[in-house]
Each structure stands twice: as C-alpha cells, then as structure tokens.
N, C-alpha and C. Protein backbone atom coordinates (compact mmCIF):
# COMPACT_ATOMS: atom_id res chain seq x y z
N UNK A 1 112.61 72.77 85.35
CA UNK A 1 113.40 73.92 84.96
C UNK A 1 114.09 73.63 83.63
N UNK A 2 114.19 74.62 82.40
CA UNK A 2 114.86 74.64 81.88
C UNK A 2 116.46 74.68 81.67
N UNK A 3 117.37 74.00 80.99
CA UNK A 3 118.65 74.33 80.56
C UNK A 3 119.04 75.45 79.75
N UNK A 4 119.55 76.72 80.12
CA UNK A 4 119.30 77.85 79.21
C UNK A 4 121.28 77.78 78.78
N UNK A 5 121.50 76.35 78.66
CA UNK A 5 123.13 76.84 78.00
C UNK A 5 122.99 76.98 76.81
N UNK A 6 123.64 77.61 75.80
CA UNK A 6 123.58 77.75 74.37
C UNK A 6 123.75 76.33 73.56
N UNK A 7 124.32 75.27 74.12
CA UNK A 7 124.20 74.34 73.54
C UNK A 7 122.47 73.53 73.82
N UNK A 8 121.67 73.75 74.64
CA UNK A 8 120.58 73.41 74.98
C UNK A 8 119.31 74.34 73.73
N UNK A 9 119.98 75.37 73.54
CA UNK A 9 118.82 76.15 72.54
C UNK A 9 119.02 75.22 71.12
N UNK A 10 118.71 73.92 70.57
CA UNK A 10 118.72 73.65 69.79
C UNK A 10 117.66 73.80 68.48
N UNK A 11 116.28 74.11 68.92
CA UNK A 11 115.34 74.35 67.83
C UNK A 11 113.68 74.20 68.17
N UNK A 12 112.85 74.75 67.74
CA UNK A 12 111.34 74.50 68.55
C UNK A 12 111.13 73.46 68.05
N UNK A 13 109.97 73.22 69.05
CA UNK A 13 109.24 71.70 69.26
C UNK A 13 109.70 70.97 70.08
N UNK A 14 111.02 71.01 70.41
CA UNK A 14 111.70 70.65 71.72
C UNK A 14 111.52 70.41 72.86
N UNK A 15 111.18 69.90 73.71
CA UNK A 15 111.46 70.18 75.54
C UNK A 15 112.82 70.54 75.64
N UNK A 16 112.97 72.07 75.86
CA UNK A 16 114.40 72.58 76.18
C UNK A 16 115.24 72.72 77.62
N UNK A 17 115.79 71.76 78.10
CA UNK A 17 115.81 71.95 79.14
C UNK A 17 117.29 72.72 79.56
N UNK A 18 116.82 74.40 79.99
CA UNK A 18 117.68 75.20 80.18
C UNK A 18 117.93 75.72 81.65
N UNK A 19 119.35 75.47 81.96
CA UNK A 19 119.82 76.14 82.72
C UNK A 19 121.05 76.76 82.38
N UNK A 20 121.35 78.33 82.42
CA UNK A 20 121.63 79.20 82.15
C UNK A 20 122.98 79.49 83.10
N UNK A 21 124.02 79.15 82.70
CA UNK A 21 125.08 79.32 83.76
C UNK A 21 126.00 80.30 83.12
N UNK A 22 125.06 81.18 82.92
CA UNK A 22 125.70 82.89 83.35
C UNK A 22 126.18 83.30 81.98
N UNK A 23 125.65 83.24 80.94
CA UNK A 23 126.21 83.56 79.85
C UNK A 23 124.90 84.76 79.08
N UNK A 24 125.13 85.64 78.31
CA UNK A 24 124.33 86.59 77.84
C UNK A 24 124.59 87.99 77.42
N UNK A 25 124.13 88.66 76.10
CA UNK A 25 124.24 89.76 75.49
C UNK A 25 123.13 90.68 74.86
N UNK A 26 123.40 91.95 74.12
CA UNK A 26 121.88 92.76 73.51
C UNK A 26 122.03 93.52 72.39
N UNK A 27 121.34 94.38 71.88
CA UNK A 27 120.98 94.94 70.52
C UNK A 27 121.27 96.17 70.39
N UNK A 28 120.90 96.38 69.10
CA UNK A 28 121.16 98.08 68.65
C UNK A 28 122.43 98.50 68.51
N UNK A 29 123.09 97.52 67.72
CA UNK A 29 124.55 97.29 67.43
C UNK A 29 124.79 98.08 65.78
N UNK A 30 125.26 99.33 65.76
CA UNK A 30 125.68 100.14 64.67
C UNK A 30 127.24 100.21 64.25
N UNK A 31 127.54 100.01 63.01
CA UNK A 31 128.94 99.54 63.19
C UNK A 31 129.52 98.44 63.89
N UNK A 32 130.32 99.10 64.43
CA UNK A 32 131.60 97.65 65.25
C UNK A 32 130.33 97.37 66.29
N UNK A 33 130.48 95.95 65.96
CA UNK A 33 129.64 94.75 67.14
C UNK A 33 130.81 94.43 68.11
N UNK A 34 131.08 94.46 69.40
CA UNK A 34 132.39 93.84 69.87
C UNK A 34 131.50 93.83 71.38
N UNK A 35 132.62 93.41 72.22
CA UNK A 35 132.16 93.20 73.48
C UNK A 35 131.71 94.34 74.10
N UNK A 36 132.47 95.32 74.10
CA UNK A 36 132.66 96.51 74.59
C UNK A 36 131.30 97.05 74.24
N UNK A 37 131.16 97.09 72.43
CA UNK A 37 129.34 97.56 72.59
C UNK A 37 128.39 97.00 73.06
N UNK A 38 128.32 95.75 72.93
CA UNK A 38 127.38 94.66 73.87
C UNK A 38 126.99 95.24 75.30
N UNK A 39 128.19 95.32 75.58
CA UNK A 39 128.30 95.92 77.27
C UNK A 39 127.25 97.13 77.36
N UNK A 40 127.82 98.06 76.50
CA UNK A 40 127.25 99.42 76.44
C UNK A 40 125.78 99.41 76.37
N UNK A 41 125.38 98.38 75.88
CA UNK A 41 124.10 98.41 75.18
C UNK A 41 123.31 97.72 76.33
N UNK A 42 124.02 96.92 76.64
CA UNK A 42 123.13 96.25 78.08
C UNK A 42 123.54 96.88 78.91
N UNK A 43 124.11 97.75 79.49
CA UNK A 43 123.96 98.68 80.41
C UNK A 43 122.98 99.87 80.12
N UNK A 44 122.91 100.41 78.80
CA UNK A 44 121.41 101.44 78.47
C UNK A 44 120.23 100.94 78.59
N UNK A 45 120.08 99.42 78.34
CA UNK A 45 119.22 98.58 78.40
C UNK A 45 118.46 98.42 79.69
N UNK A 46 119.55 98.08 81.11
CA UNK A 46 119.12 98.17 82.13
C UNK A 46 118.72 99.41 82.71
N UNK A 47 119.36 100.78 82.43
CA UNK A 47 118.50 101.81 82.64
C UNK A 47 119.92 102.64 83.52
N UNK A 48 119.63 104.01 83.93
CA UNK A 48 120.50 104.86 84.58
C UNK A 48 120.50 104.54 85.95
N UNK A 49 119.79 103.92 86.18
CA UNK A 49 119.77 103.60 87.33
C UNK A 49 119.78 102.39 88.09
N UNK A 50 120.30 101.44 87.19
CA UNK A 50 120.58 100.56 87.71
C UNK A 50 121.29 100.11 88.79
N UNK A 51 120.56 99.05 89.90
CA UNK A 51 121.87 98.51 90.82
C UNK A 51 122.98 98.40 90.09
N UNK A 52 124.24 98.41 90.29
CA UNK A 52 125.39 97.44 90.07
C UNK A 52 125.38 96.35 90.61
N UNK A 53 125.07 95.05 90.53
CA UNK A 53 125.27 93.76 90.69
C UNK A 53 126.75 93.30 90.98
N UNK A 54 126.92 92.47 92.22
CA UNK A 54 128.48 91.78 92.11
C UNK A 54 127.97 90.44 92.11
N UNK A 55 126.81 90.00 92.50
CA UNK A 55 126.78 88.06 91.69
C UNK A 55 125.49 88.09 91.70
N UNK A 56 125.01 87.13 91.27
CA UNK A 56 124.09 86.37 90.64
C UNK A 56 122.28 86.36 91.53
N UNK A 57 122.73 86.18 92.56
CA UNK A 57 121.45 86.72 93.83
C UNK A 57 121.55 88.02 93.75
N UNK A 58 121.79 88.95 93.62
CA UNK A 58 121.59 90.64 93.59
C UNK A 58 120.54 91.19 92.44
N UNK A 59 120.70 89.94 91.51
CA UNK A 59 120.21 89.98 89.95
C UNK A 59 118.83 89.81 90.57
N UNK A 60 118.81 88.49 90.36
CA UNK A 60 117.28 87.62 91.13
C UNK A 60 116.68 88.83 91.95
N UNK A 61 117.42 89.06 93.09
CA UNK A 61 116.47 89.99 93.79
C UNK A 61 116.64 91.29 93.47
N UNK A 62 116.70 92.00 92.66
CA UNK A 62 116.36 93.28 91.90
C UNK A 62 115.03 92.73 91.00
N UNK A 63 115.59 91.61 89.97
CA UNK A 63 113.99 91.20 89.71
C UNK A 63 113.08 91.40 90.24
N UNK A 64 112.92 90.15 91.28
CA UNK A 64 111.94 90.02 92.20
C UNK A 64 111.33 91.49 92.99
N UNK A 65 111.85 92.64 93.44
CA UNK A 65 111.75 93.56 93.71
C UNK A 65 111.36 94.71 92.39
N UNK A 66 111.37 94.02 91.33
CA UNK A 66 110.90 95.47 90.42
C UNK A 66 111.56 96.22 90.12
N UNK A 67 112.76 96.06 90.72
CA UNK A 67 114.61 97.48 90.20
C UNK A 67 115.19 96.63 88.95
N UNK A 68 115.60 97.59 88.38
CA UNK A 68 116.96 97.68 87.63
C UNK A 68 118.16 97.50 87.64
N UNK A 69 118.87 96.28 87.36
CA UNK A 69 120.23 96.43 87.62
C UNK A 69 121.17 95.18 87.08
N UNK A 70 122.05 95.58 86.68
CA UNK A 70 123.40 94.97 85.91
C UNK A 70 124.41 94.30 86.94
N UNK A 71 125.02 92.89 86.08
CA UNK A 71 125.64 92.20 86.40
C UNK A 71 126.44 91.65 85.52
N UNK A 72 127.74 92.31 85.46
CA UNK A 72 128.47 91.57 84.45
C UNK A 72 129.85 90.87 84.61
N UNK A 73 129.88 89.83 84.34
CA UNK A 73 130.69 88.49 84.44
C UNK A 73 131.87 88.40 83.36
N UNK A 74 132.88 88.97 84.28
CA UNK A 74 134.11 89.16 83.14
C UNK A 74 135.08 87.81 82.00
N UNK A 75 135.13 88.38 81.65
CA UNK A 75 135.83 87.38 80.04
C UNK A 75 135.92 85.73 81.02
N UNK A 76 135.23 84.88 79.93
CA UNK A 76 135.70 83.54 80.39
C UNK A 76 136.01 82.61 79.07
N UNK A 77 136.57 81.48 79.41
CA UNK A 77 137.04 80.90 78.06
C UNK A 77 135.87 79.88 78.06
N UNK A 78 135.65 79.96 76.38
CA UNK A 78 134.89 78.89 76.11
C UNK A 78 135.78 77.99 75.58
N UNK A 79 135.12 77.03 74.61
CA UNK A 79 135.60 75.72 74.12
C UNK A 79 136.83 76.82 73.05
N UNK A 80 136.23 77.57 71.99
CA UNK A 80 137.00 77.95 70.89
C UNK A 80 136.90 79.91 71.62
N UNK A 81 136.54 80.13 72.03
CA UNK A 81 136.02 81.65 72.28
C UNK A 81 136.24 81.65 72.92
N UNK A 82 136.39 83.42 73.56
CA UNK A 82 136.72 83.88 74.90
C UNK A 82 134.93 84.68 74.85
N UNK A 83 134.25 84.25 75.91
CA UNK A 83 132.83 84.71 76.21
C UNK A 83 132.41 85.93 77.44
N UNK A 84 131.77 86.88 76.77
CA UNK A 84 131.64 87.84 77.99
C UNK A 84 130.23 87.61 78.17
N UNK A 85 129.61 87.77 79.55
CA UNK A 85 128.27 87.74 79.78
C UNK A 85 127.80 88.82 80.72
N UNK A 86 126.23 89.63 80.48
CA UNK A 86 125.37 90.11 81.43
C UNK A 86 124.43 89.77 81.90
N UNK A 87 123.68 89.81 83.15
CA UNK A 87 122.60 89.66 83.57
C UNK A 87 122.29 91.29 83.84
N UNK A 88 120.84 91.45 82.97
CA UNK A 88 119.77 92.51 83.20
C UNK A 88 118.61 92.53 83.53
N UNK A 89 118.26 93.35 84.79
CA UNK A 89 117.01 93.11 85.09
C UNK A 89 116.41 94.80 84.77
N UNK A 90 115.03 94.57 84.05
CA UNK A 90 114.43 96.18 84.22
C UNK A 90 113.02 95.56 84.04
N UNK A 91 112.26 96.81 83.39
CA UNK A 91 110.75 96.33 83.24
C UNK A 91 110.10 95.57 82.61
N UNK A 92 111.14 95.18 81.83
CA UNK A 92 110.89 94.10 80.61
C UNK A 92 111.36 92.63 81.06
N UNK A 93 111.57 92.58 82.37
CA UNK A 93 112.41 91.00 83.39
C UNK A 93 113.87 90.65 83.53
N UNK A 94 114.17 89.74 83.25
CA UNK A 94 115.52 89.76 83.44
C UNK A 94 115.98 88.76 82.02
N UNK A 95 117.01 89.24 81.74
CA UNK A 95 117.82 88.78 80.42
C UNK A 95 119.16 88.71 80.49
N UNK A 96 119.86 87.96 80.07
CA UNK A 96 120.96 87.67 79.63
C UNK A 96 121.85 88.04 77.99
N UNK A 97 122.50 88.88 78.43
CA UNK A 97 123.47 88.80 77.12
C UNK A 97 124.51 88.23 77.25
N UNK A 98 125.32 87.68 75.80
CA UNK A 98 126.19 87.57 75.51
C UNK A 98 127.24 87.73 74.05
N UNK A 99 128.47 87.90 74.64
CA UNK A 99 129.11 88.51 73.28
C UNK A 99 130.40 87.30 73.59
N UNK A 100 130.73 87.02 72.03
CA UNK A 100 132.10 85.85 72.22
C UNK A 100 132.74 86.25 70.67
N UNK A 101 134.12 86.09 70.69
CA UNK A 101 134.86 85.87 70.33
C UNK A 101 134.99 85.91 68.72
N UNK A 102 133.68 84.97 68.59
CA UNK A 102 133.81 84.36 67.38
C UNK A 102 132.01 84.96 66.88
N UNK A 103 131.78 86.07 66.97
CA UNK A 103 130.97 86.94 66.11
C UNK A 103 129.51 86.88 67.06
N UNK A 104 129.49 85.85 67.84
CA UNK A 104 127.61 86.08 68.20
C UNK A 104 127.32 86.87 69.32
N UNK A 105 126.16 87.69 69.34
CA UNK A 105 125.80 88.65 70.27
C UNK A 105 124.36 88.24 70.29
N UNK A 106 124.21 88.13 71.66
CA UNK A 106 122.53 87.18 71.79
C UNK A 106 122.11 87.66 73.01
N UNK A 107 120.65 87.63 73.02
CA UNK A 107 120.04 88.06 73.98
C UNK A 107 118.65 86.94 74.65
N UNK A 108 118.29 87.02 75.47
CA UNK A 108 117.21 85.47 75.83
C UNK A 108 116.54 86.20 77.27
N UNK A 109 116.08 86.14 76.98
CA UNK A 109 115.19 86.40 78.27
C UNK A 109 114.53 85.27 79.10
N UNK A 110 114.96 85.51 80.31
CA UNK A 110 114.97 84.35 81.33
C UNK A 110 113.63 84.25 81.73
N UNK A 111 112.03 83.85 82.30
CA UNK A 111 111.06 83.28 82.31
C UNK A 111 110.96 82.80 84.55
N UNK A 112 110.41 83.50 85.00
CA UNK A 112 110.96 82.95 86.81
C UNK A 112 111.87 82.77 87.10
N UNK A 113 113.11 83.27 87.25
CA UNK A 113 114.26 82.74 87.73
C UNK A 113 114.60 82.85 88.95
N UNK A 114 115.32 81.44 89.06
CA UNK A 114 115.59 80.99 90.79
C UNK A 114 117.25 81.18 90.77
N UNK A 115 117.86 81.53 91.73
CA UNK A 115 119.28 80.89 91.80
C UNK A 115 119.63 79.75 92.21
N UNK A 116 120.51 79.17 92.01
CA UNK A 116 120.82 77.82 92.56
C UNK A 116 121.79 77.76 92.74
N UNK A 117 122.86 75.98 93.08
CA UNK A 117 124.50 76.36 92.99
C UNK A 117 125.67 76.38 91.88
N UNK A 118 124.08 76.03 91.05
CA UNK A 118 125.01 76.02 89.39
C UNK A 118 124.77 77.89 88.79
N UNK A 119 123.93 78.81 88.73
CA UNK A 119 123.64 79.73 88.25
C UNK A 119 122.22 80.29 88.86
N UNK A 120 121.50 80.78 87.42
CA UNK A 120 120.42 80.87 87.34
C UNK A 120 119.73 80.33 86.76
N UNK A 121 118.23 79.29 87.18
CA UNK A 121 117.93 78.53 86.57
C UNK A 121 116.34 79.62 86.26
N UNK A 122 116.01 79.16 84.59
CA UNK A 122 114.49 79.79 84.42
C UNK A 122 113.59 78.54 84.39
N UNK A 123 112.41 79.36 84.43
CA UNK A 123 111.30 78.26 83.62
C UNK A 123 110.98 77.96 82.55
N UNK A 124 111.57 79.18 81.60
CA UNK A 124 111.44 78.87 80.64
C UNK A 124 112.35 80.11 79.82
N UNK A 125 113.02 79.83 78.48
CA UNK A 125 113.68 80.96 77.68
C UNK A 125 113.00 81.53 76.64
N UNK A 126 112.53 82.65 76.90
CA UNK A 126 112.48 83.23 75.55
C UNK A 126 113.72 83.85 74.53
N UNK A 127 113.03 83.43 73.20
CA UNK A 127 111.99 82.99 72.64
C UNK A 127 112.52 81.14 72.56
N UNK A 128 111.60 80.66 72.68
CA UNK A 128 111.72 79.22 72.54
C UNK A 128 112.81 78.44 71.37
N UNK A 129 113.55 77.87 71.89
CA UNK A 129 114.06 77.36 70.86
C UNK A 129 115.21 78.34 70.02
N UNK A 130 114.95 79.70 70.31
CA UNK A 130 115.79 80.41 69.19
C UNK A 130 116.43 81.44 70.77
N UNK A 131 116.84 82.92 69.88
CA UNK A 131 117.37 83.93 70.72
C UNK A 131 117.67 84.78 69.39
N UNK A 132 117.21 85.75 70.40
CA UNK A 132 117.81 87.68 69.30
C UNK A 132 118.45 87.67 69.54
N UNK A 133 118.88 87.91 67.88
CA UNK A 133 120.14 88.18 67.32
C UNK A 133 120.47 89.65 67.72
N UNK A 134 121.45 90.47 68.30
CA UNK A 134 121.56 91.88 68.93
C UNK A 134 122.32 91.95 67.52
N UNK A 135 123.50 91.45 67.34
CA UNK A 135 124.58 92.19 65.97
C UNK A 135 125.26 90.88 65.95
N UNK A 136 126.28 91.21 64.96
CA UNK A 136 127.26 90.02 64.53
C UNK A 136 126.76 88.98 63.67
N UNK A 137 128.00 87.90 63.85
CA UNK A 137 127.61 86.95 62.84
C UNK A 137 126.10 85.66 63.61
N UNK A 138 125.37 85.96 63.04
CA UNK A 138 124.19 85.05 63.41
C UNK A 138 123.46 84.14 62.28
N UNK A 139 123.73 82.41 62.24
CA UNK A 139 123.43 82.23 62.05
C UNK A 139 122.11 81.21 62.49
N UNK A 140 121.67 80.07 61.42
CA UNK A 140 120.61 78.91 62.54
C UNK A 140 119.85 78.50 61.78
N UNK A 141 118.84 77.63 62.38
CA UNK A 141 117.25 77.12 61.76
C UNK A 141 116.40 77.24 63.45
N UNK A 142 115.92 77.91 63.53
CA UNK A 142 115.09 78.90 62.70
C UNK A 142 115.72 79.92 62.51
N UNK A 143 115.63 81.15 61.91
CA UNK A 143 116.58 82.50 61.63
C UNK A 143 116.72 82.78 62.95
N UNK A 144 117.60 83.73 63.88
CA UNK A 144 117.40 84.45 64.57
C UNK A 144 117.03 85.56 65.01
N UNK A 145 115.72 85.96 65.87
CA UNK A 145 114.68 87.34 65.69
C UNK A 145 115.74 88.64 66.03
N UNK A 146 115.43 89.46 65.64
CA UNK A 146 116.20 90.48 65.68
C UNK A 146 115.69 91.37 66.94
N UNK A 147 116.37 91.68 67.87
CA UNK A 147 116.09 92.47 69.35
C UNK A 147 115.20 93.56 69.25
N UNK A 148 115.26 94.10 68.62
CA UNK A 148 114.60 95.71 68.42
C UNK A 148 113.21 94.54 67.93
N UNK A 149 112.47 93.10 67.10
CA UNK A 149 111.18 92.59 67.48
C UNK A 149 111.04 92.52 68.80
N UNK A 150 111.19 92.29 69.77
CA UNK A 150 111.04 91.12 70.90
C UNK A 150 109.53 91.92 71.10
C-alpha cells in the first residue's frame, strides 16, 4: 500500500509509499480560492446526489457500491496551517481534496482503497508523484497538472 500523506508525494520515479490520513481538495476555482470554494466544488464534483458521509467506511462503501457521496472532515491543525479535507466518491472513483491555510488546493485520486485504523489506505495515487493543482498557490518539480487535465 501506498503512503498518500502530502509529505510522501515527493516526485516520480519513486516507490511512494502512501497512506492517506484523510486529507484532500478540487478545481474550477474562479476568483477567491478559499476553503469554502474548495468545499463547494467538491461537493458539485460528487454530484446532487450524493450520500452525505459521517466517516471514512461510508466513503469506501459508496465506492465500492458505485454511489456518490461526500465526506468532509472539519478544520484540523497542521504543522503551520489550519487544513480542511474531503473524501469524494462518483464515477470517476474516489478522491481526496484539500484546502489549507497557506494557499494549496489539491486533488489525488485514490487507486483501491481499503480502510484501516489509520484512514484510508490506496494502492496507488494518482497522478504519481505529483497532484492537481485545483487553485491557489501551487508550487513543485514536477509542475502541478491542472484538474480540469486529469
């Protein structure tokens, strides 16, 4: 299993080993980038009809089942940032956004995901090594792909 923490996405060519403990954001950010649009955007993202999610197995199994539905994990502190995260599942699998503090709005798409007692663990993150950029300040090596590619 991969490590999908943001400190684990360091660069391709890698063995990335990600596990993903609940952090994630999305695109189509016009004007003000902030949490609040993040939110908005991964909730259009997941669809009108999404479950509402209250943890982390509701996610998984909407996946696994083929539904739609949102899970979002209110403000937590990072090291320097205060970090908001979603889990989305629709037809496109399940993804993670996140929006923090300090300008980045990212999106990764999770690859099989299992739950466990740390989070959600994938097999693998797309895109390897990197993550779409949704809005904000994004920088890196390699650039970061822009959401509206994936």
């Amino acid at each position: 299993m991969l490590d999908a923490s943001p400190d684990a996405l360091d660069g391709p060519g890698e063995e990335l080993v990600m596990r993903w403990v609940l952090l994630g954001s999305l695109a189509g950010c016009e004007g003000l980038c902030d949490a609040g649009r993040v939110g908005r955007v991964a909730r259009e993202f997941a669809g009108p009809d999404a479950i509402e999610c209250t943890d982390i197995q509701c996610s998984v199994d909407a996946h696994d089942a083929g539904e739609a539905s949102l899970f979002e994990q209110g403000p937590s502190q990072g090291i320097d940032s205060t970090i908001e995260s979603w889990v989305v599942t629709n037809a496109e699998g399940l993804w993670f956004f996140r929006s923090d503090t300090l300008g980045a709005k990212a999106a990764y798409h999770c690859i099989d995901p299992v739950v466990t007692a740390s989070g959600i663990e994938c097999a693998s993150i797309e895109p390897a090594g990197n993550h779409y950029a949704v809005c904000g300040g994004h920088s890196g090596s390699p650039a970061p792909i822009p959401f509206d590619d994936r």
